[in-house]
C-alpha atoms as a PDB file:
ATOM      1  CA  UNK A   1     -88.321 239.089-128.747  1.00  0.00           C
ATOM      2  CA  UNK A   2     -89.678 241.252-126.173  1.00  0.00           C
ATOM      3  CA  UNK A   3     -91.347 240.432-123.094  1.00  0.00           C
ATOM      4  CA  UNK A   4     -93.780 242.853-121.798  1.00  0.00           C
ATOM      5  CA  UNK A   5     -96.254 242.648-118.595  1.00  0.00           C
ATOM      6  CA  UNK A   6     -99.592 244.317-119.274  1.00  0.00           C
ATOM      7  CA  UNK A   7    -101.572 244.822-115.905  1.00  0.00           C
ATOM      8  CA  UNK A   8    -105.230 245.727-116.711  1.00  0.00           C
ATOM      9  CA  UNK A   9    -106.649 247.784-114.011  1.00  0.00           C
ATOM     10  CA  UNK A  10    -110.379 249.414-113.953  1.00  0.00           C
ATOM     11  CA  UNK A  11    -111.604 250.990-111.181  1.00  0.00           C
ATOM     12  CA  UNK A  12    -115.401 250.115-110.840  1.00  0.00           C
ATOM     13  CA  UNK A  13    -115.825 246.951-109.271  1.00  0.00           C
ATOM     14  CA  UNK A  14    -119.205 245.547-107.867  1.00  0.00           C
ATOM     15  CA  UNK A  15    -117.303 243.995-104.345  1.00  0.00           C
ATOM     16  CA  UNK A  16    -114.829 246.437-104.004  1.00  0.00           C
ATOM     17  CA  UNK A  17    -114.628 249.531-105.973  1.00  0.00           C
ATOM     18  CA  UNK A  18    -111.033 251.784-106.338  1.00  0.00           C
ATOM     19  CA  UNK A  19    -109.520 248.165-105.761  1.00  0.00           C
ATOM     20  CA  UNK A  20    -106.359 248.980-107.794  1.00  0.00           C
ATOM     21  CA  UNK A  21    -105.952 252.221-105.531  1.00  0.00           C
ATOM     22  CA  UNK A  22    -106.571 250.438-102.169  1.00  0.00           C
ATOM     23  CA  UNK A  23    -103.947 251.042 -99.577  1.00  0.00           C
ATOM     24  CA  UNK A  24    -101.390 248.607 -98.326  1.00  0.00           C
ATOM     25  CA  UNK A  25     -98.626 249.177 -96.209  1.00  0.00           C
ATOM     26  CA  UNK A  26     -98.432 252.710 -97.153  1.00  0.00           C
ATOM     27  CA  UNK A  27     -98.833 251.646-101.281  1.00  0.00           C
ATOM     28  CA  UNK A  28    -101.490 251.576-103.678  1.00  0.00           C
ATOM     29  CA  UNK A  29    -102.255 247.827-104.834  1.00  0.00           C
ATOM     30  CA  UNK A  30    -101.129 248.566-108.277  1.00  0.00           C
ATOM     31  CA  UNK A  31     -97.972 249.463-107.426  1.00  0.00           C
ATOM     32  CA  UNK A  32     -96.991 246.482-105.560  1.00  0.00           C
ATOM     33  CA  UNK A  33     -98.547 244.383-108.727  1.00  0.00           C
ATOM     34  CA  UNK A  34     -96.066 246.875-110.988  1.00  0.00           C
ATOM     35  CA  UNK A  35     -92.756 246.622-108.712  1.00  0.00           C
ATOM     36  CA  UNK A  36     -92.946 242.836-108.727  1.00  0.00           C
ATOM     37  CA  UNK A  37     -93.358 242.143-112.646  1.00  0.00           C
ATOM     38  CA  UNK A  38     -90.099 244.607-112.759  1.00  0.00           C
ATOM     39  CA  UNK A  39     -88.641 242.279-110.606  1.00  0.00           C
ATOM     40  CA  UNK A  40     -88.743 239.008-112.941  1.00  0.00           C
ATOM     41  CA  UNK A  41     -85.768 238.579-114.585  1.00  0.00           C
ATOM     42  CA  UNK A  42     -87.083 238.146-118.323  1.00  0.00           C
ATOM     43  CA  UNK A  43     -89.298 240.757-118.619  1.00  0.00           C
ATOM     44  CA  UNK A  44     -88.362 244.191-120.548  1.00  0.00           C
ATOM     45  CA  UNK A  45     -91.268 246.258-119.902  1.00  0.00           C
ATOM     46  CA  UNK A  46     -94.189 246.388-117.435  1.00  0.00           C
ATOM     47  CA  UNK A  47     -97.449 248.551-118.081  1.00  0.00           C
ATOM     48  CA  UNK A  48    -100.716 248.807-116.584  1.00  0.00           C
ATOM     49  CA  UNK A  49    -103.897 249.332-118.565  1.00  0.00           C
ATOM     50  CA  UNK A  50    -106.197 251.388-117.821  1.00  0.00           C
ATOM     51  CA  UNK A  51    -109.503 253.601-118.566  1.00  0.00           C
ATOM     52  CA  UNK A  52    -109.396 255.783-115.345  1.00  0.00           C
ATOM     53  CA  UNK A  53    -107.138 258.785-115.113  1.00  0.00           C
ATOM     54  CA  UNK A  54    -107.213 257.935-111.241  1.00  0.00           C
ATOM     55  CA  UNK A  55    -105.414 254.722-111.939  1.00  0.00           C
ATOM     56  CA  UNK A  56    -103.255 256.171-114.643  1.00  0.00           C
ATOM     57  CA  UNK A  57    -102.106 259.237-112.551  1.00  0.00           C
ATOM     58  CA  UNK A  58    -101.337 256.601-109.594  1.00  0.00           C
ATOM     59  CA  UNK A  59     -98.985 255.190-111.454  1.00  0.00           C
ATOM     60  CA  UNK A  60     -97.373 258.130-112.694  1.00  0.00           C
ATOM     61  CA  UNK A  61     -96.455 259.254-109.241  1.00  0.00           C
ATOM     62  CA  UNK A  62     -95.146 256.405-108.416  1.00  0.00           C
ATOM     63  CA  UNK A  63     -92.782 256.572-111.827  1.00  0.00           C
ATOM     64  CA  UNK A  64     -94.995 253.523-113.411  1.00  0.00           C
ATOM     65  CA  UNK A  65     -95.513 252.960-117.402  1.00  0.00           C
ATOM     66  CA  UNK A  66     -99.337 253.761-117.434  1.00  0.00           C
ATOM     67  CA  UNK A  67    -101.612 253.544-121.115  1.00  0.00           C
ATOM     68  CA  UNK A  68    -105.222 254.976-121.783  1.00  0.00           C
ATOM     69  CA  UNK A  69    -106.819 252.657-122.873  1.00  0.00           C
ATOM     70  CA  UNK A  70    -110.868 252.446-124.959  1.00  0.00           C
ATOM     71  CA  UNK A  71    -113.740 252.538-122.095  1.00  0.00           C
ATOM     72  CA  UNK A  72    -114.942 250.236-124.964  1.00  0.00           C
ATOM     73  CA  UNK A  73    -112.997 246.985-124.178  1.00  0.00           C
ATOM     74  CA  UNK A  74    -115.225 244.273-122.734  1.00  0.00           C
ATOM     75  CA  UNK A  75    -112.624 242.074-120.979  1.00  0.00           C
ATOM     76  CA  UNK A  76    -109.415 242.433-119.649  1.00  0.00           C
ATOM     77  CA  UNK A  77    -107.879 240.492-122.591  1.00  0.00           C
ATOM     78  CA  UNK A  78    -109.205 243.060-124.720  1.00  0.00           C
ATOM     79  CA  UNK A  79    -107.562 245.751-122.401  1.00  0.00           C
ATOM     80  CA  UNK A  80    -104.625 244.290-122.618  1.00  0.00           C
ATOM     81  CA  UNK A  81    -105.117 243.367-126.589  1.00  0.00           C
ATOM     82  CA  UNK A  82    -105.294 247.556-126.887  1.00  0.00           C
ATOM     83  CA  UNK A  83    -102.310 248.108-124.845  1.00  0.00           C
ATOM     84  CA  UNK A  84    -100.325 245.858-126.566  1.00  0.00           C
ATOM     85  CA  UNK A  85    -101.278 247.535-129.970  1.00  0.00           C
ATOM     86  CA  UNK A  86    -100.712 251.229-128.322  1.00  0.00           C
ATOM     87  CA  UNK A  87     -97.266 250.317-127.168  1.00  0.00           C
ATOM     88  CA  UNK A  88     -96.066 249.084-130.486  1.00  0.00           C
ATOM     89  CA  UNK A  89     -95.315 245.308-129.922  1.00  0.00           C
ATOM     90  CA  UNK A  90     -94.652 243.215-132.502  1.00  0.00           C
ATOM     91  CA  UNK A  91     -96.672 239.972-133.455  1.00  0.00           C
ATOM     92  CA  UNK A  92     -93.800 237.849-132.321  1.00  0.00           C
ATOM     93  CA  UNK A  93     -93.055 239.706-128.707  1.00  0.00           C
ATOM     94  CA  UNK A  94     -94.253 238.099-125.406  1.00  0.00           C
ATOM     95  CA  UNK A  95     -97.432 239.481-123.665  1.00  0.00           C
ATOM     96  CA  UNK A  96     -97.778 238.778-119.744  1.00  0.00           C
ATOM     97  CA  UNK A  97    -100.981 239.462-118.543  1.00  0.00           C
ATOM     98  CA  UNK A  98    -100.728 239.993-114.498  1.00  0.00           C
ATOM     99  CA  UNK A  99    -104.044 240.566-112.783  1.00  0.00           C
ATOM    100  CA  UNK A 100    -103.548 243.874-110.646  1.00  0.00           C
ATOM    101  CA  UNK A 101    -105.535 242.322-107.212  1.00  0.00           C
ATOM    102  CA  UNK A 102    -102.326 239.834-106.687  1.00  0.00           C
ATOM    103  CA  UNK A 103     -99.842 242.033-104.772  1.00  0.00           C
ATOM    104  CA  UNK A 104     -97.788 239.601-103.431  1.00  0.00           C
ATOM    105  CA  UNK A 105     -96.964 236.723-106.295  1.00  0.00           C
ATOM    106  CA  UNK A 106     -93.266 235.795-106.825  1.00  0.00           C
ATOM    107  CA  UNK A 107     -91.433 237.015-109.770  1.00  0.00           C
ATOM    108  CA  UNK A 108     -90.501 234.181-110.392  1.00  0.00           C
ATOM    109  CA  UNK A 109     -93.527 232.903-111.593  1.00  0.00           C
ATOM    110  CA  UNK A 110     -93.340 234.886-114.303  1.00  0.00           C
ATOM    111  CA  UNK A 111     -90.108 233.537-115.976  1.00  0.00           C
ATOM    112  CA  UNK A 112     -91.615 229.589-115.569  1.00  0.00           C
ATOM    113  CA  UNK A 113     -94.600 230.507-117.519  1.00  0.00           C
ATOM    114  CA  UNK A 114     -92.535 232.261-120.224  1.00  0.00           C
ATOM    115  CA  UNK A 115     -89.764 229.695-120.348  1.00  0.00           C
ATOM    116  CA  UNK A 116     -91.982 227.334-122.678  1.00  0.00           C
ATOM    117  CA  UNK A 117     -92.090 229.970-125.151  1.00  0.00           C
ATOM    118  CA  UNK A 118     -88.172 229.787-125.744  1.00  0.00           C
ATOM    119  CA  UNK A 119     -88.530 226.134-125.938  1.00  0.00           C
ATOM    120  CA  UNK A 120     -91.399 225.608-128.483  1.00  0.00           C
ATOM    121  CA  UNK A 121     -91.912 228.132-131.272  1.00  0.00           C
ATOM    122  CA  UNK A 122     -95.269 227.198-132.279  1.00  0.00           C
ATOM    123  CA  UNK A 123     -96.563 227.885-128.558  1.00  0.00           C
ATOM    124  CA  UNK A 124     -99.663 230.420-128.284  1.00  0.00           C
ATOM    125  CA  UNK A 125    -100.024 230.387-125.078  1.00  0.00           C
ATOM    126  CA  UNK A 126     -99.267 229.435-121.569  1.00  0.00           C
ATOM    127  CA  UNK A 127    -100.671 230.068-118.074  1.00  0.00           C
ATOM    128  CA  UNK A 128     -99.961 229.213-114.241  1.00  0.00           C
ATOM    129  CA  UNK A 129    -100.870 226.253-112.046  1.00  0.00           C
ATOM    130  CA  UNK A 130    -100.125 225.630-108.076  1.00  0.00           C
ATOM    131  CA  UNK A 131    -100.933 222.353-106.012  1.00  0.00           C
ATOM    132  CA  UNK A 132    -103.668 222.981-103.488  1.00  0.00           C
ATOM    133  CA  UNK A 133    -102.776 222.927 -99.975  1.00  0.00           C
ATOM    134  CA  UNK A 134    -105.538 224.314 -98.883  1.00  0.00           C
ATOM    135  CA  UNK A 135    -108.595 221.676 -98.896  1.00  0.00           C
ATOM    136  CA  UNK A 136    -111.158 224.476 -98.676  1.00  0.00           C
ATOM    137  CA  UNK A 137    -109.799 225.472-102.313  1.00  0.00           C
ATOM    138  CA  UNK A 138    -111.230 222.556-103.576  1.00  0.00           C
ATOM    139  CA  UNK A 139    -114.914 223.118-103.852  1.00  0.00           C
ATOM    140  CA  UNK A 140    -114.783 226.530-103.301  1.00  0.00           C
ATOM    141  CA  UNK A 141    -116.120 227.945-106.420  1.00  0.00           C
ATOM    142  CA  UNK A 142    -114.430 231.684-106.057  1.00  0.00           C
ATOM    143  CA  UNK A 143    -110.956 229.001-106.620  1.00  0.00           C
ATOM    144  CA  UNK A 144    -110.935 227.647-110.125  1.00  0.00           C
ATOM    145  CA  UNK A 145    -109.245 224.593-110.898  1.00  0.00           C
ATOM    146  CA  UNK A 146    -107.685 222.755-113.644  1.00  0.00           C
ATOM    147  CA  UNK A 147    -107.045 219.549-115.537  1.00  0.00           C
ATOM    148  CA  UNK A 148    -103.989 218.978-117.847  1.00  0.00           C
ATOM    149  CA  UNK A 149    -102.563 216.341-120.069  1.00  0.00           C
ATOM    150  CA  UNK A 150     -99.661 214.398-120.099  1.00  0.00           C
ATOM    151  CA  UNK A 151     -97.801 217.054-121.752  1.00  0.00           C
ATOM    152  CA  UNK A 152     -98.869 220.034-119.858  1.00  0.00           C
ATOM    153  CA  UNK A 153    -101.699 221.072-122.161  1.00  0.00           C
ATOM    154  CA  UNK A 154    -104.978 222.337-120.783  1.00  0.00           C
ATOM    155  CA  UNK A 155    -107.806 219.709-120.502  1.00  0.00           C
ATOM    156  CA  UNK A 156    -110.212 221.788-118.519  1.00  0.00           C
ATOM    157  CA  UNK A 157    -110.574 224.718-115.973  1.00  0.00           C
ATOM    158  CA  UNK A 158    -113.793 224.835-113.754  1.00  0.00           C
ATOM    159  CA  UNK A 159    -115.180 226.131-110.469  1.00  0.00           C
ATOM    160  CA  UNK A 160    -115.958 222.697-109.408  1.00  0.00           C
ATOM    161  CA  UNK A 161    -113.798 220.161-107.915  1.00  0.00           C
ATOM    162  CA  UNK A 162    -111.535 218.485-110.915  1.00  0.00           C
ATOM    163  CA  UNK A 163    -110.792 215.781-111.233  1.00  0.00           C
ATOM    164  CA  UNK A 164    -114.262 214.744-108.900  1.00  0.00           C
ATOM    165  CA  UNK A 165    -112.843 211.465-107.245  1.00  0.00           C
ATOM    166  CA  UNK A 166    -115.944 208.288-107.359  1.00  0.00           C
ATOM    167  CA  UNK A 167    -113.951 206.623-104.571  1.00  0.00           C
ATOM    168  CA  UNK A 168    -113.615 208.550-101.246  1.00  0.00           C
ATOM    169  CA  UNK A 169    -109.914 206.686-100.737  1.00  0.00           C
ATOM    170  CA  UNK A 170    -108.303 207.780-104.089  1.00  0.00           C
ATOM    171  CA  UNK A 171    -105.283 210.052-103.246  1.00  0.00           C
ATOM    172  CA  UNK A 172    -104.659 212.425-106.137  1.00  0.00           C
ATOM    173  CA  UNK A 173    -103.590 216.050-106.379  1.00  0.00           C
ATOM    174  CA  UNK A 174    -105.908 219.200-107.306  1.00  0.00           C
ATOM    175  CA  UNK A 175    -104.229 221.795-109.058  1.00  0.00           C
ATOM    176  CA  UNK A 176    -105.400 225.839-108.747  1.00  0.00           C
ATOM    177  CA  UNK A 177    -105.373 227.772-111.419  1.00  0.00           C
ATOM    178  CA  UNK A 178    -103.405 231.155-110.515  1.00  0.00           C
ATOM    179  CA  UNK A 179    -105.028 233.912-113.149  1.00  0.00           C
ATOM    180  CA  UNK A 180    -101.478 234.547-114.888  1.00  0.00           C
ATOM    181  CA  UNK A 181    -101.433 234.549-118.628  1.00  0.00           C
ATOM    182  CA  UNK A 182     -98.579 234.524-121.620  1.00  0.00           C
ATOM    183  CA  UNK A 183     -99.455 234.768-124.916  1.00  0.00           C
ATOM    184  CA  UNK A 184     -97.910 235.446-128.619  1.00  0.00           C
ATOM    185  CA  UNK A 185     -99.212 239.320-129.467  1.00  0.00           C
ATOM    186  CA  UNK A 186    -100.414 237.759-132.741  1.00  0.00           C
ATOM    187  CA  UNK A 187    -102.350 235.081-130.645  1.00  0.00           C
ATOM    188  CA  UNK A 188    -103.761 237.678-128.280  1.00  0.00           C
ATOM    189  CA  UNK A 189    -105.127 239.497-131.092  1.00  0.00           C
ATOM    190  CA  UNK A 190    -106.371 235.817-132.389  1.00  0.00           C
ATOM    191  CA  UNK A 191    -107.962 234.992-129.050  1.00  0.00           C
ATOM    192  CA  UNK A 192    -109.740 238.743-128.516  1.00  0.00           C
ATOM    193  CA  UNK A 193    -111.314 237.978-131.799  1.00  0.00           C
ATOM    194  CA  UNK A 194    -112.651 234.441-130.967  1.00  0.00           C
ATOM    195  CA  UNK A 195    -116.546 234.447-130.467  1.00  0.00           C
ATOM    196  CA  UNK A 196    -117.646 233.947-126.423  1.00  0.00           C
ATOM    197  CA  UNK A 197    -117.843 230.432-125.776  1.00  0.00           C
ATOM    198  CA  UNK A 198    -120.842 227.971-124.612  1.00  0.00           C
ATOM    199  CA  UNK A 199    -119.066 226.622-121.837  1.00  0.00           C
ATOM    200  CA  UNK A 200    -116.986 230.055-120.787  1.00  0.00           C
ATOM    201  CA  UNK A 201    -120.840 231.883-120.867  1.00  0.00           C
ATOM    202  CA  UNK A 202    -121.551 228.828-117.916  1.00  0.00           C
ATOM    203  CA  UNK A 203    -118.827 229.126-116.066  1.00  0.00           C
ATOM    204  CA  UNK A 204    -117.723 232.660-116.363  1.00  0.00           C
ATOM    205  CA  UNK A 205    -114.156 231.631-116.868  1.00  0.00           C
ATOM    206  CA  UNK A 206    -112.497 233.600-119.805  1.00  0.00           C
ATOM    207  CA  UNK A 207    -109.248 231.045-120.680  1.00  0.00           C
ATOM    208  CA  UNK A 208    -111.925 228.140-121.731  1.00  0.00           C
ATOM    209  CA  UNK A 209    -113.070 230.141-124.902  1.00  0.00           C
ATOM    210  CA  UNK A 210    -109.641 229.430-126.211  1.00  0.00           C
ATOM    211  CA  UNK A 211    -110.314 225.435-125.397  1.00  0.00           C
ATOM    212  CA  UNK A 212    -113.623 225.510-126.914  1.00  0.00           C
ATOM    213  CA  UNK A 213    -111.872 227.024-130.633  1.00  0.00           C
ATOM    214  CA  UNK A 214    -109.445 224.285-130.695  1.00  0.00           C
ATOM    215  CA  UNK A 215    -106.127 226.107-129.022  1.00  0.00           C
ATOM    216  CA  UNK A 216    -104.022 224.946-126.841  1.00  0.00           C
ATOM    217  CA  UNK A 217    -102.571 226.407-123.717  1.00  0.00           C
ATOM    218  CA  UNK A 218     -99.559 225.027-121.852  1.00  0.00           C
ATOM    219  CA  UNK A 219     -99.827 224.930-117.913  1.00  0.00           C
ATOM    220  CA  UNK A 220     -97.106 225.062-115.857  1.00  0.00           C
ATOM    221  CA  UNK A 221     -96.898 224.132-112.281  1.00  0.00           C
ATOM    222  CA  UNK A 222     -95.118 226.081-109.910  1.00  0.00           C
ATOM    223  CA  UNK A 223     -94.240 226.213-106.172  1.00  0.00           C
ATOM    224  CA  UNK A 224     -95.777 229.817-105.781  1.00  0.00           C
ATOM    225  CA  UNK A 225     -99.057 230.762-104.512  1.00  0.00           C
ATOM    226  CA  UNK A 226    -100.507 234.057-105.235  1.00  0.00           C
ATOM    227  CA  UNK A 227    -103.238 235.247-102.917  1.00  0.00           C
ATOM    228  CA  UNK A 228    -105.843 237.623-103.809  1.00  0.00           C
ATOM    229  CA  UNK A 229    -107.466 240.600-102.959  1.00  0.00           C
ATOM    230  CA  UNK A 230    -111.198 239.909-103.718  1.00  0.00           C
ATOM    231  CA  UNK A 231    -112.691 241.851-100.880  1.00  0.00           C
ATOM    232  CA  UNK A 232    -111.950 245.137 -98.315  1.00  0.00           C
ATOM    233  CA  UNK A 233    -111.140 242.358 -95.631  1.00  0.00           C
ATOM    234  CA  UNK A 234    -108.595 240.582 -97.683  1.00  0.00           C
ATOM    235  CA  UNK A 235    -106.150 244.035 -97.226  1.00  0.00           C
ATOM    236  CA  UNK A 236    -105.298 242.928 -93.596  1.00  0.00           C
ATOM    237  CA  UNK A 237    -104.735 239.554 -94.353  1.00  0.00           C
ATOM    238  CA  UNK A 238    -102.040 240.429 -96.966  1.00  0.00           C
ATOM    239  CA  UNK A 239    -100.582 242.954 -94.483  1.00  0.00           C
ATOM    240  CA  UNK A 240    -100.283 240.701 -91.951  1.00  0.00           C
ATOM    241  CA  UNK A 241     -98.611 238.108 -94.822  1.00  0.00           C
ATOM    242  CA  UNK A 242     -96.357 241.140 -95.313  1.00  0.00           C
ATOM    243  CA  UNK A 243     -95.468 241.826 -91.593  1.00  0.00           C
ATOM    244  CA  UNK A 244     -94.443 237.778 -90.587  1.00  0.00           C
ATOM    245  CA  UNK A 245     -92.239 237.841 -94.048  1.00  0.00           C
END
């Protein structure tokens, strides 16, 4: 079974376009997001996906896997759905899908979200959680959150606050959803297929089409935060992450 990180990277952007290409610490973006997939220890590939020969002749000079991919695909599922098929994966082989505006997330993180996968055959698909620390991540809507069952299964991901406590004094934990996604290559081509959903059109949030068909996705929590780069100003806050580590 092979394990393969797909990175889909486009270079318009309405906040902050040439994001992928942005300079930090003497690097483009996408080649920190590239160098630390190679680092987890289960992975046997890393690519990144892309429409722009910009992006794809970045990563050449810095030695990267790069694929053209259609200027067709409509989400970065589907980007990585193409990629997938272009590299020649098999139905049963691993997909990682690692947004490209997280260049500093531990490896690490990858393995724990594939590690359910060796554990439960039948598994489609499986994603990342992280315990807010941050209180501000709570209601702020840019953060999304989610709910989970007793078994790790997706309830719910939304912008809002959940679970919304009626009592002010109730102490429970919110959980952040970190945009890191596994997924069978025959499920990914399942999922790309699946119709937009009522409740993903509201909230914008891709993973809860899969919810609203009936699928399952497995959550796992782990002890790594991942921060973004949303904006211009969010380079020097990762550099400055970069310099105290």
């Amino acid at each position: 079974m092979k394990i393969a990180v797909i990175i889909p990277s486009r270079y318009e952007s309405t906040r902050f376009a040439g994001k992928p290409l942005a300079n930090i610490a003497g690097k483009p973006m996408i080649q920190w997001v590239f160098e630390k997939s190679s680092q987890a220890a289960n992975v046997t590939g890393v690519f990144v996906a892309t429409d722009d020969e910009r992006i794809y002749n970045a990563v050449q000079r810095f030695q990267g896997n790069a694929v053209m991919t259609s200027p067709e695909n409509r989400t970065g599922t589907d980007r990585v759905a193409d990629a997938a098929e272009k590299i020649g994966l098999g139905l049963d082989d691993i997909v990682v899908n690692v947004q490209g505006d997280q260049p500093l997330f531990d490896p690490r993180c990858l393995d724990e979200m594939v590690q359910p996968f060796f554990e439960d055959s039948d598994l489609e698909m499986s994603t990342l959680a992280f315990k807010i620390v941050n209180p501000d991540e709570i209601t702020n809507p840019k953060d999304c959150k989610v709910t989970f069952d007793r078994s790790g299964y997706a309830l719910y991901f939304s912008r809002s606050p959940i679970p919304c406590g009626r009592d002010a004094a109730d102490g429970f934990d919110t959980y952040k959803h970190l945009g890191f996604y596994a997924y069978t290559r025959r499920f990914l081509e399942t999922f790309r297929r699946l119709p937009e959903g009522r409740l993903e059109a509201i909230e914008k949030l891709e993973q809860l089409r899969v919810l609203e068909h009936g699928h399952r996705i497995r959550v796992v929590v782990t002890e790594y935060d991942s921060p973004e780069v949303d904006l211009p100003e969010d380079i020097a806050k990762i550099e400055k992450i970069l310099a105290n580590s």
